[in-house]
PDB file of N, CA and C in Angstrom:
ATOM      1  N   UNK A   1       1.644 -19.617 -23.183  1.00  0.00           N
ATOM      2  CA  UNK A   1       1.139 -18.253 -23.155  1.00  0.00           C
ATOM      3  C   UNK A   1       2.286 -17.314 -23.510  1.00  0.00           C
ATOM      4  N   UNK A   2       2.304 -16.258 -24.333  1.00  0.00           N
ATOM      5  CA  UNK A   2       2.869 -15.429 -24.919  1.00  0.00           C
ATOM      6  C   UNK A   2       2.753 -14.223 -24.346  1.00  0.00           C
ATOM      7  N   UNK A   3       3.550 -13.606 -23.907  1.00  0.00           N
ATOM      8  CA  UNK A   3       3.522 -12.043 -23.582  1.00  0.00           C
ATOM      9  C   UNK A   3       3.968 -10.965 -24.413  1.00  0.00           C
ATOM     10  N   UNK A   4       3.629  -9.534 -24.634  1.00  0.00           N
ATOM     11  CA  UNK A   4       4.348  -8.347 -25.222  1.00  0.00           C
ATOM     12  C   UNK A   4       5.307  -8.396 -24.461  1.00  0.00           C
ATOM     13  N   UNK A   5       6.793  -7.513 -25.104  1.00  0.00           N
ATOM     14  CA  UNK A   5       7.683  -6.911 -24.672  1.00  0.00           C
ATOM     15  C   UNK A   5       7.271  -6.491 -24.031  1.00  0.00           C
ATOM     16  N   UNK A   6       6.352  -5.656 -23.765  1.00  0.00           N
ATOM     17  CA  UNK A   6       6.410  -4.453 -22.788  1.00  0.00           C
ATOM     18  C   UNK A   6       5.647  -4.804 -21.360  1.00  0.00           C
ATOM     19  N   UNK A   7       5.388  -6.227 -21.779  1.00  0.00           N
ATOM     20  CA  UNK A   7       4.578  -6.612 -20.400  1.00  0.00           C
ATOM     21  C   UNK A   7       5.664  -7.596 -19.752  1.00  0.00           C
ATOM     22  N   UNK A   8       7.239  -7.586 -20.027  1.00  0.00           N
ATOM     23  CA  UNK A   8       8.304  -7.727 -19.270  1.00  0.00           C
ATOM     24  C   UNK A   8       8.816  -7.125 -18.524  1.00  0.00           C
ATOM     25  N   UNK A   9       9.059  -7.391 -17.015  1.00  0.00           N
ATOM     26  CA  UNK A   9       9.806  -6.167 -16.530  1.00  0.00           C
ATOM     27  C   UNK A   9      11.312  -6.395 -16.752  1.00  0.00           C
ATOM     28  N   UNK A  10      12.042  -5.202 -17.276  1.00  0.00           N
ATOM     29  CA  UNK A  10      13.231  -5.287 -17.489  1.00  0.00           C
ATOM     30  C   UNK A  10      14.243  -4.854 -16.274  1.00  0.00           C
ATOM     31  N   UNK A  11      15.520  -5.467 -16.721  1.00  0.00           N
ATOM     32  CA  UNK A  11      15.907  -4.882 -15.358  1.00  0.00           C
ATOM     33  C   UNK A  11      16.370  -3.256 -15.095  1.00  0.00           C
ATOM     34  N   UNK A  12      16.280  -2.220 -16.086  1.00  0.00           N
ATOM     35  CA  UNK A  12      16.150  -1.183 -16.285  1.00  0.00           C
ATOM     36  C   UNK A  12      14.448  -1.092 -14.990  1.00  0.00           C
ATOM     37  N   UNK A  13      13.817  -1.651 -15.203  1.00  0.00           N
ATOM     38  CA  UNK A  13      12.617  -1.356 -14.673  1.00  0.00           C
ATOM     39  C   UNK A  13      12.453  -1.661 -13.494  1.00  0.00           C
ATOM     40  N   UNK A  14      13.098  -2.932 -12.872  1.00  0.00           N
ATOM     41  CA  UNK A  14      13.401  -3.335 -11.535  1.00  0.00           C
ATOM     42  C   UNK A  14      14.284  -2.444 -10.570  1.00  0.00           C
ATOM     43  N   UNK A  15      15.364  -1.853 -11.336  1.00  0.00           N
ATOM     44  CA  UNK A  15      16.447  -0.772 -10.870  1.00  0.00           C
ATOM     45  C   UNK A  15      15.844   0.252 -10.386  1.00  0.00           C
ATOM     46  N   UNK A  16      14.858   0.906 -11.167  1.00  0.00           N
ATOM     47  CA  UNK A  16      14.162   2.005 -11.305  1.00  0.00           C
ATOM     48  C   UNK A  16      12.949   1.332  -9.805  1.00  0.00           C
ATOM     49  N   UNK A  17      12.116   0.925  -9.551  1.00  0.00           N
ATOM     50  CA  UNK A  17      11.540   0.267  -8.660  1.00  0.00           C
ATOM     51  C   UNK A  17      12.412  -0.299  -7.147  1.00  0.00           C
ATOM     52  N   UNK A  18      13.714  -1.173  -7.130  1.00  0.00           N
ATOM     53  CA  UNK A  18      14.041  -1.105  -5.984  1.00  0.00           C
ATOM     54  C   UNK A  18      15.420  -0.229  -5.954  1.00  0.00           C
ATOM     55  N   UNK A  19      15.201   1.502  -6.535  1.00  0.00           N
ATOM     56  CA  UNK A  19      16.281   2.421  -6.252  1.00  0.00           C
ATOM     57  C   UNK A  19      15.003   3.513  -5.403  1.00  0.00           C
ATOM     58  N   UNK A  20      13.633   2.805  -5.315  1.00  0.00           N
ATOM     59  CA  UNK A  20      13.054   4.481  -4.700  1.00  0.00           C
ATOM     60  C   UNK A  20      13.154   4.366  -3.381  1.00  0.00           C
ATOM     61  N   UNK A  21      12.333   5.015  -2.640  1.00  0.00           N
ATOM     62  CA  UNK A  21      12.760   5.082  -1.206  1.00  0.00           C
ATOM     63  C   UNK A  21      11.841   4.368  -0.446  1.00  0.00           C
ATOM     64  N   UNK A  22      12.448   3.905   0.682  1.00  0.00           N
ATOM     65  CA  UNK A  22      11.772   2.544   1.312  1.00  0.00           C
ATOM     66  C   UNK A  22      10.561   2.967   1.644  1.00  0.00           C
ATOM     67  N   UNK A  23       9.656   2.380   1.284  1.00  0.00           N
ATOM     68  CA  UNK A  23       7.981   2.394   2.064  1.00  0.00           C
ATOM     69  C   UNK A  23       7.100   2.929   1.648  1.00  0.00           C
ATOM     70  N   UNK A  24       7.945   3.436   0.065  1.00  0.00           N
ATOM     71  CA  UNK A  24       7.021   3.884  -0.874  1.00  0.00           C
ATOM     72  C   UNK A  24       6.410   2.729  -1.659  1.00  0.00           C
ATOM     73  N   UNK A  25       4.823   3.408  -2.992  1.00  0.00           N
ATOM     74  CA  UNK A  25       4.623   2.126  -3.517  1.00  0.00           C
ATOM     75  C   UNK A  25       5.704   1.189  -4.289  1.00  0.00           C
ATOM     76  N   UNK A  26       6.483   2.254  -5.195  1.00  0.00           N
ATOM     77  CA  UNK A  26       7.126   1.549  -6.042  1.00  0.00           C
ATOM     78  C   UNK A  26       8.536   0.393  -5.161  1.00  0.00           C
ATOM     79  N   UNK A  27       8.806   0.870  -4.094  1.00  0.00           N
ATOM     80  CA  UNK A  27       9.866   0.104  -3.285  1.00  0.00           C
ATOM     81  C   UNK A  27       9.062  -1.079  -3.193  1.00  0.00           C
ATOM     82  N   UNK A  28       7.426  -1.329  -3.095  1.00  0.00           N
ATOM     83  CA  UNK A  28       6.938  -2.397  -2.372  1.00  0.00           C
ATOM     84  C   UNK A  28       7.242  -3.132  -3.881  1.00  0.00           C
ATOM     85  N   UNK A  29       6.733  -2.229  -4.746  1.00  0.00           N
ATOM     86  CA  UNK A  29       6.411  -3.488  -6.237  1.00  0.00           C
ATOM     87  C   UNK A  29       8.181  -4.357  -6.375  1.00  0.00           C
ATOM     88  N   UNK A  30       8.755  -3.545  -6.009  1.00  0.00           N
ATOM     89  CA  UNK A  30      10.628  -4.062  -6.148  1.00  0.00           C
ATOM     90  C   UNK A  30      10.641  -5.158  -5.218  1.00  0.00           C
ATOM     91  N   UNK A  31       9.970  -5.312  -3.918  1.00  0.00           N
ATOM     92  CA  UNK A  31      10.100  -6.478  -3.024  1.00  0.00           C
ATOM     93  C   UNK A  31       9.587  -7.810  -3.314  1.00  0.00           C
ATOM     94  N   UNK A  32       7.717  -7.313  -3.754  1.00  0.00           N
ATOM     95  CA  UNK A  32       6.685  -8.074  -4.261  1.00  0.00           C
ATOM     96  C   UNK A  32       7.616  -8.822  -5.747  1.00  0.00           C
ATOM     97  N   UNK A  33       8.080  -8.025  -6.752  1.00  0.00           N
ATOM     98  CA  UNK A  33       8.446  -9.164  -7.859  1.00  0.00           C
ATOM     99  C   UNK A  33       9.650  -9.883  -7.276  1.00  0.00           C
ATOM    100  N   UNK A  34      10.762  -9.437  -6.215  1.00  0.00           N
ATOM    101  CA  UNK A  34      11.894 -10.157  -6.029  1.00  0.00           C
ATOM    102  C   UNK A  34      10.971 -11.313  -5.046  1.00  0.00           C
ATOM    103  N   UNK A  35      10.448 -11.569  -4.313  1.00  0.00           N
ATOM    104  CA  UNK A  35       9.455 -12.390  -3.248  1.00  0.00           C
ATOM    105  C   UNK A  35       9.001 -13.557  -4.886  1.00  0.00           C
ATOM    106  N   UNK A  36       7.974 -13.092  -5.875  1.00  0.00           N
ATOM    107  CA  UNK A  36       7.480 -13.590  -6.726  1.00  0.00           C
ATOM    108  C   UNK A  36       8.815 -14.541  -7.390  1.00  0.00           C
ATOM    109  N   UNK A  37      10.184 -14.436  -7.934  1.00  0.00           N
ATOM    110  CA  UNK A  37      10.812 -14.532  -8.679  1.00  0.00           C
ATOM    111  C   UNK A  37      11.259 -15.943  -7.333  1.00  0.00           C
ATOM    112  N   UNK A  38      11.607 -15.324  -6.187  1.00  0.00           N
ATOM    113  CA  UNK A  38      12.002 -16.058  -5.140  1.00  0.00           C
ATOM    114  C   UNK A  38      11.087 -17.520  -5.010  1.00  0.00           C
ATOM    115  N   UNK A  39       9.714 -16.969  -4.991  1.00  0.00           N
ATOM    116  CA  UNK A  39       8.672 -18.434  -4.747  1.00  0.00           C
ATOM    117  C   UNK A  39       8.637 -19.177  -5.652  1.00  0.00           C
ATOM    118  N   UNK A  40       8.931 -18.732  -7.462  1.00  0.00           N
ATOM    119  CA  UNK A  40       8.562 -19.254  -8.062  1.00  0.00           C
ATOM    120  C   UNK A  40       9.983 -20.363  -8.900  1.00  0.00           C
ATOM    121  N   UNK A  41      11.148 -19.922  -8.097  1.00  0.00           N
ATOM    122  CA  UNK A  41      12.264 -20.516  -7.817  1.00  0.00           C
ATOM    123  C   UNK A  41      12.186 -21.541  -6.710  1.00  0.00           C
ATOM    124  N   UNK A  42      11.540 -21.290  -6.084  1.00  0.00           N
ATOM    125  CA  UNK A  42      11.243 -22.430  -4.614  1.00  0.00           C
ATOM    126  C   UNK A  42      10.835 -23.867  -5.114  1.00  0.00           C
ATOM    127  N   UNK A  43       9.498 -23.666  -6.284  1.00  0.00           N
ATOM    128  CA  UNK A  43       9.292 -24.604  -7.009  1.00  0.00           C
ATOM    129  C   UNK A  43       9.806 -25.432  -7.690  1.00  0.00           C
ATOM    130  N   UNK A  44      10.657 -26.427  -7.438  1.00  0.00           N
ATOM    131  CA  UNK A  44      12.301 -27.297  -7.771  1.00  0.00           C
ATOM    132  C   UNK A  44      11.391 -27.867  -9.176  1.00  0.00           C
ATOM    133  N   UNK A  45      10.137 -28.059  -9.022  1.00  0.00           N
ATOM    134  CA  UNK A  45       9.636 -28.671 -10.753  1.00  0.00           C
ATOM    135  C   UNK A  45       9.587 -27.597 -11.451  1.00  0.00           C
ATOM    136  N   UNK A  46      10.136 -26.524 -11.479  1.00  0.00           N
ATOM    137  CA  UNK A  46      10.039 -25.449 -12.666  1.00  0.00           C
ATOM    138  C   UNK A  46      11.420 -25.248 -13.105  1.00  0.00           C
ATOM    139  N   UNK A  47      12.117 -25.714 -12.031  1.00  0.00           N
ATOM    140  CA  UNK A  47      13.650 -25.571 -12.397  1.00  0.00           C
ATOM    141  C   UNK A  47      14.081 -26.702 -12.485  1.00  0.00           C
ATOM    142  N   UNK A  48      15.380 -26.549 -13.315  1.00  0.00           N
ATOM    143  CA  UNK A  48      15.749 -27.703 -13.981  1.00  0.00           C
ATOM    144  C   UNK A  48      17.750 -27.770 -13.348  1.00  0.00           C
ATOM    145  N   UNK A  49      18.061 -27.158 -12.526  1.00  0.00           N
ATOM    146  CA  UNK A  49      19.289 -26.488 -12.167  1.00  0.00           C
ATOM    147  C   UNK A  49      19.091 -25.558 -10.970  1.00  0.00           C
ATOM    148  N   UNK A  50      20.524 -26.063 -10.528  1.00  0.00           N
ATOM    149  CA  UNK A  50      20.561 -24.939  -9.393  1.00  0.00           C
ATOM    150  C   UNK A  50      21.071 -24.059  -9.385  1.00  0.00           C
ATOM    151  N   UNK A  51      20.571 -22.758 -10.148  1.00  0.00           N
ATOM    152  CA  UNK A  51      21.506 -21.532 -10.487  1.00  0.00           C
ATOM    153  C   UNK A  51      21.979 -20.869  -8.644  1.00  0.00           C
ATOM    154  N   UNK A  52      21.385 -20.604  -7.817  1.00  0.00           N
ATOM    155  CA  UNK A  52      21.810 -20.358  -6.547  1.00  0.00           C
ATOM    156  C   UNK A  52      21.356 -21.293  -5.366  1.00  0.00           C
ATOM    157  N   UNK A  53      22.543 -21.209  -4.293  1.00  0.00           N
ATOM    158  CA  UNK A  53      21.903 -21.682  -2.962  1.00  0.00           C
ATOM    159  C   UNK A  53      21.564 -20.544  -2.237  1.00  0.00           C
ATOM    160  N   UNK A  54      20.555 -19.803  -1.777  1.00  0.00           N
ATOM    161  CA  UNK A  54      20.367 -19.457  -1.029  1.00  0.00           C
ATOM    162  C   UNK A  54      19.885 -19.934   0.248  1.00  0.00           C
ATOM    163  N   UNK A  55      20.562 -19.297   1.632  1.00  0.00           N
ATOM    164  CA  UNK A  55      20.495 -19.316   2.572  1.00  0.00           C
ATOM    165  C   UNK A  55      19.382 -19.596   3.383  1.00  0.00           C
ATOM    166  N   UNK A  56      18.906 -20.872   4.100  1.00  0.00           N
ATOM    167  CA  UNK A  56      17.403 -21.002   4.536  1.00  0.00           C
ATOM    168  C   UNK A  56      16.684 -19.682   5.239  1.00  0.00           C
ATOM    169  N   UNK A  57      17.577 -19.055   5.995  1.00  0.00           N
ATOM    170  CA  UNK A  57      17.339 -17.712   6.284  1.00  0.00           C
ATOM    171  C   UNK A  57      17.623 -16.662   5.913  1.00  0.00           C
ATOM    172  N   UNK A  58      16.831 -15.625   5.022  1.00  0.00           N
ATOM    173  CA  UNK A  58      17.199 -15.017   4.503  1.00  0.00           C
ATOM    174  C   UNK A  58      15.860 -13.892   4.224  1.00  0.00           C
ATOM    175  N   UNK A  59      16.573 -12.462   4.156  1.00  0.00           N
ATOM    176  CA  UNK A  59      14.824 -11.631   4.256  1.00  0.00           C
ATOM    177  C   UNK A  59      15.001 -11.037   2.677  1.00  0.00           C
ATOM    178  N   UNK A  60      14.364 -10.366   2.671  1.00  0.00           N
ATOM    179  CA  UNK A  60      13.735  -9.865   1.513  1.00  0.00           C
ATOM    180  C   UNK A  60      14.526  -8.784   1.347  1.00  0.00           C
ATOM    181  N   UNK A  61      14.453  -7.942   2.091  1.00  0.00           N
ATOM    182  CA  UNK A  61      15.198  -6.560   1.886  1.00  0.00           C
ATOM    183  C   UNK A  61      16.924  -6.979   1.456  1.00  0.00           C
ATOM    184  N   UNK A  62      17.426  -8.102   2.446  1.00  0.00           N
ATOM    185  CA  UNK A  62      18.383  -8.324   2.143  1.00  0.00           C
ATOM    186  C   UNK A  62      18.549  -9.013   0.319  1.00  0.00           C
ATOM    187  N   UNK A  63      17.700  -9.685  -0.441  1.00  0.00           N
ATOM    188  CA  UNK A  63      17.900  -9.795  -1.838  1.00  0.00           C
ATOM    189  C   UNK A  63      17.736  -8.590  -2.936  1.00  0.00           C
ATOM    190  N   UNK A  64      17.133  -7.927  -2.070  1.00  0.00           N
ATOM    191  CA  UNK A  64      16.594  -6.761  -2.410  1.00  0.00           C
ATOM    192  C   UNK A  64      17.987  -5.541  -3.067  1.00  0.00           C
ATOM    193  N   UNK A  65      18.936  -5.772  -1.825  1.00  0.00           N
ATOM    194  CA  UNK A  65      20.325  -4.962  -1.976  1.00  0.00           C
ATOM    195  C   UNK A  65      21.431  -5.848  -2.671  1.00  0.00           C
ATOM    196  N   UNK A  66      21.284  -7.054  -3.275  1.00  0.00           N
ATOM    197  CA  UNK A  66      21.779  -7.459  -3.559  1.00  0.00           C
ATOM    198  C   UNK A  66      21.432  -7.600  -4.913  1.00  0.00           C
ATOM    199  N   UNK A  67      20.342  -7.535  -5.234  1.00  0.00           N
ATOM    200  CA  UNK A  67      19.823  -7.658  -6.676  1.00  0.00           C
ATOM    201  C   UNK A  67      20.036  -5.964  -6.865  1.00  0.00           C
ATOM    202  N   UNK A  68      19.460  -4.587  -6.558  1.00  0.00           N
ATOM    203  CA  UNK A  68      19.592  -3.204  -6.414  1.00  0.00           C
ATOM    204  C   UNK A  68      21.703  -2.964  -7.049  1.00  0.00           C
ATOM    205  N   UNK A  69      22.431  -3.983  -6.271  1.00  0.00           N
ATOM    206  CA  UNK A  69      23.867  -4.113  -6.620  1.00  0.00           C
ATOM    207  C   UNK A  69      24.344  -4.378  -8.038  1.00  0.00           C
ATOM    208  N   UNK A  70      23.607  -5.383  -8.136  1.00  0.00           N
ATOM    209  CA  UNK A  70      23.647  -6.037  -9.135  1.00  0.00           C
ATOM    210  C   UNK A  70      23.358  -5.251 -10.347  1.00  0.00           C
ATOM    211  N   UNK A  71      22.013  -4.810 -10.055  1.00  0.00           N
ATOM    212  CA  UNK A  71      21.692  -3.958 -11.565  1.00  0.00           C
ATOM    213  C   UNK A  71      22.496  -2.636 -11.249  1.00  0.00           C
ATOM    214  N   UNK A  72      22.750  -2.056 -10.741  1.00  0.00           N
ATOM    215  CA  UNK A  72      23.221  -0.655 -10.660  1.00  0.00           C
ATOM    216  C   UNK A  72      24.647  -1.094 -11.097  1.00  0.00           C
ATOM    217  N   UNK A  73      25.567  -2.182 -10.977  1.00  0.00           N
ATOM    218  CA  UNK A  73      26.827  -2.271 -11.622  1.00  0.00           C
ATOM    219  C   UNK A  73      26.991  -3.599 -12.932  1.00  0.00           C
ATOM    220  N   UNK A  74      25.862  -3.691 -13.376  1.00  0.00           N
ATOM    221  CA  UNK A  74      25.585  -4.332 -14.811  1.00  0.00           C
ATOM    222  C   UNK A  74      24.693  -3.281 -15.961  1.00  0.00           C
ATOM    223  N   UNK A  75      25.139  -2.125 -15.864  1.00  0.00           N
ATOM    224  CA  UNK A  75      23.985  -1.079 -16.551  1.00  0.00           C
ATOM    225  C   UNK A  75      23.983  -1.647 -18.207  1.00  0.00           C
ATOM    226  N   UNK A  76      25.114  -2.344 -18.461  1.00  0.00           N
ATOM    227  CA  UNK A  76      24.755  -2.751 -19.757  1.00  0.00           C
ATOM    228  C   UNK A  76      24.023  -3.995 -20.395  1.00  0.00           C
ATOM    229  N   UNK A  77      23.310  -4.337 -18.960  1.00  0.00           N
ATOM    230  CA  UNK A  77      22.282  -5.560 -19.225  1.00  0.00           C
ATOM    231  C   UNK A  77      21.183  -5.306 -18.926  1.00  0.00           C
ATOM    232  N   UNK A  78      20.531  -4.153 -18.396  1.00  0.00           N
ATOM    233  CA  UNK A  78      19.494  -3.326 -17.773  1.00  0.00           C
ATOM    234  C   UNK A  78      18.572  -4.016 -19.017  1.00  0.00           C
ATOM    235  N   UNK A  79      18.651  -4.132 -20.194  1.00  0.00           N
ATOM    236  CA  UNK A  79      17.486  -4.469 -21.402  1.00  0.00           C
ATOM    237  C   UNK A  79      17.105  -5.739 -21.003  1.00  0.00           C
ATOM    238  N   UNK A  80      17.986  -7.009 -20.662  1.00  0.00           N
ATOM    239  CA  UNK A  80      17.516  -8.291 -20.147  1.00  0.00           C
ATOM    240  C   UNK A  80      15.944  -8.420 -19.085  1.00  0.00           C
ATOM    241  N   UNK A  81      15.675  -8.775 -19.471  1.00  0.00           N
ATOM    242  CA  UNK A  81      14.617  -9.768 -18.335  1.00  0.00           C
ATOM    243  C   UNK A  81      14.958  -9.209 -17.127  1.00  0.00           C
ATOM    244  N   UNK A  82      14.246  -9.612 -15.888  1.00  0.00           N
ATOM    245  CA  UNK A  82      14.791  -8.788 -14.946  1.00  0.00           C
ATOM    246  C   UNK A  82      15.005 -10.003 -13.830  1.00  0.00           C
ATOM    247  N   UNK A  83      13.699 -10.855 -13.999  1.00  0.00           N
ATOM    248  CA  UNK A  83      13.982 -12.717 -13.665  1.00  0.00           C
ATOM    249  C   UNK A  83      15.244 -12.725 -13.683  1.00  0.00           C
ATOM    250  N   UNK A  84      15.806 -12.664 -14.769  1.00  0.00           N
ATOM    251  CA  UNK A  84      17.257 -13.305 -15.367  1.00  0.00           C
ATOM    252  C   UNK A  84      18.497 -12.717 -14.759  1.00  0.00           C
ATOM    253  N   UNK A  85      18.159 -11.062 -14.996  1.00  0.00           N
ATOM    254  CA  UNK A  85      19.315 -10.772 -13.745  1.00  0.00           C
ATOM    255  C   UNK A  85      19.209 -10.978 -12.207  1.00  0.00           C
ATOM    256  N   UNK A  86      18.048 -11.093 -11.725  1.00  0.00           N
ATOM    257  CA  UNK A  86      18.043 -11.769 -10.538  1.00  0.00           C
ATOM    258  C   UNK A  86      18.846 -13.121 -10.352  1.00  0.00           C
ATOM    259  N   UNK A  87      18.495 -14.106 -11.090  1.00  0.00           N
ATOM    260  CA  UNK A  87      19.198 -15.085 -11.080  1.00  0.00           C
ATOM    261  C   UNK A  87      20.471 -14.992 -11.200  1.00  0.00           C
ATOM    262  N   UNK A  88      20.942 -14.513 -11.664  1.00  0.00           N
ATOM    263  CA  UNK A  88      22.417 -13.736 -12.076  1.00  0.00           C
ATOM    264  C   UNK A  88      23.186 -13.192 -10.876  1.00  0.00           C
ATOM    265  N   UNK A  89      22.060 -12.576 -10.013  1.00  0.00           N
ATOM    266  CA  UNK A  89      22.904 -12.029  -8.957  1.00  0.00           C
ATOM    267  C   UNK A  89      23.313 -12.936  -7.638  1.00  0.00           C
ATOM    268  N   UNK A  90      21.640 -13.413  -7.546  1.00  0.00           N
ATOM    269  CA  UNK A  90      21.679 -14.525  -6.086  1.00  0.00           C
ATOM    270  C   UNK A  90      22.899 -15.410  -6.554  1.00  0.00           C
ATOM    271  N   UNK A  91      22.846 -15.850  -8.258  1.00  0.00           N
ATOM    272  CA  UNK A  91      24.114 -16.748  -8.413  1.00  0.00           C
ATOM    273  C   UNK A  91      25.655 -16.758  -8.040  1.00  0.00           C
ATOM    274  N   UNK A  92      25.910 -15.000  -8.240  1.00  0.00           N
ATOM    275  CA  UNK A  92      27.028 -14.552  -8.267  1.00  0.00           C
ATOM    276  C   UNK A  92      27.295 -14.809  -6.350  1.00  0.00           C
ATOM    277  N   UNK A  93      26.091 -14.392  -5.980  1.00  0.00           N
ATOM    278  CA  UNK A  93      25.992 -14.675  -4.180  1.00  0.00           C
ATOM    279  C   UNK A  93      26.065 -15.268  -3.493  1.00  0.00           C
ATOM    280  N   UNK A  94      25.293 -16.098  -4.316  1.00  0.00           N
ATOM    281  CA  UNK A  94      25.438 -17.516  -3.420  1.00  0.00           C
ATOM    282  C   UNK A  94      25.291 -18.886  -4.276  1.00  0.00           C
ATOM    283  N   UNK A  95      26.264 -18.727  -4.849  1.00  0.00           N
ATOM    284  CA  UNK A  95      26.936 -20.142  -5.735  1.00  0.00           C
ATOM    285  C   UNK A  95      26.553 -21.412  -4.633  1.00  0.00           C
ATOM    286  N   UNK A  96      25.959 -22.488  -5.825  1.00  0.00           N
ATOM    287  CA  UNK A  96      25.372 -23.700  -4.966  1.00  0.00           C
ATOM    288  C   UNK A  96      27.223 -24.639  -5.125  1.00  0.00           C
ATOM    289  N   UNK A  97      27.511 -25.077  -4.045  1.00  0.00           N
ATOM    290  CA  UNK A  97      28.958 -25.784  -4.080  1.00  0.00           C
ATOM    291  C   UNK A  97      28.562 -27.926  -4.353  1.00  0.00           C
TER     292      UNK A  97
END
């Protein structure tokens, strides 16, 4: 299955989503795709590598500020995928040893 560009969220678009203020809609859609990106990483047959270990305990809000980090001091990758900088960040976070 093939998608438009524009039916990617970029990470320009994720930034913009988990920079609003907590408990609004757009904060929820920033939790809901990092949760989505999270489950669909859970699935070890979709992945082929362990780009991060994350922590068996671990909440949402907390990937939340860590991915929010991430894009706010990578502004020149904001055009990428937004999947991708996620992965990018939990990686930078929590490197599997």
């Amino acid at each position: 299955m093939q998608f438009p560009a524009s039916a990617t969220m970029t990470g320009l678009d994720l930034r913009d989503y988990c920079n609003a203020e907590k408990g609004t809609q757009k904060f929820q859609v920033c939790l809901a795709y990092i949760v989505g990106v999270m489950d669909s990483y859970a699935n070890k047959a979709l992945v082929k590598a362990d780009f991060f270990c994350v922590p068996e305990v671990i909440k949402g809000e907390q990937i939340q500020l860590i991915a929010q980090k991430y894009l706010d001091s990578h502004p020149e990758q904001l055009h990428y995928v937004a999947s991708s900088l996620l992965v990018e960040a939990l990686g930078e976070t929590f490197p599997c040893k």
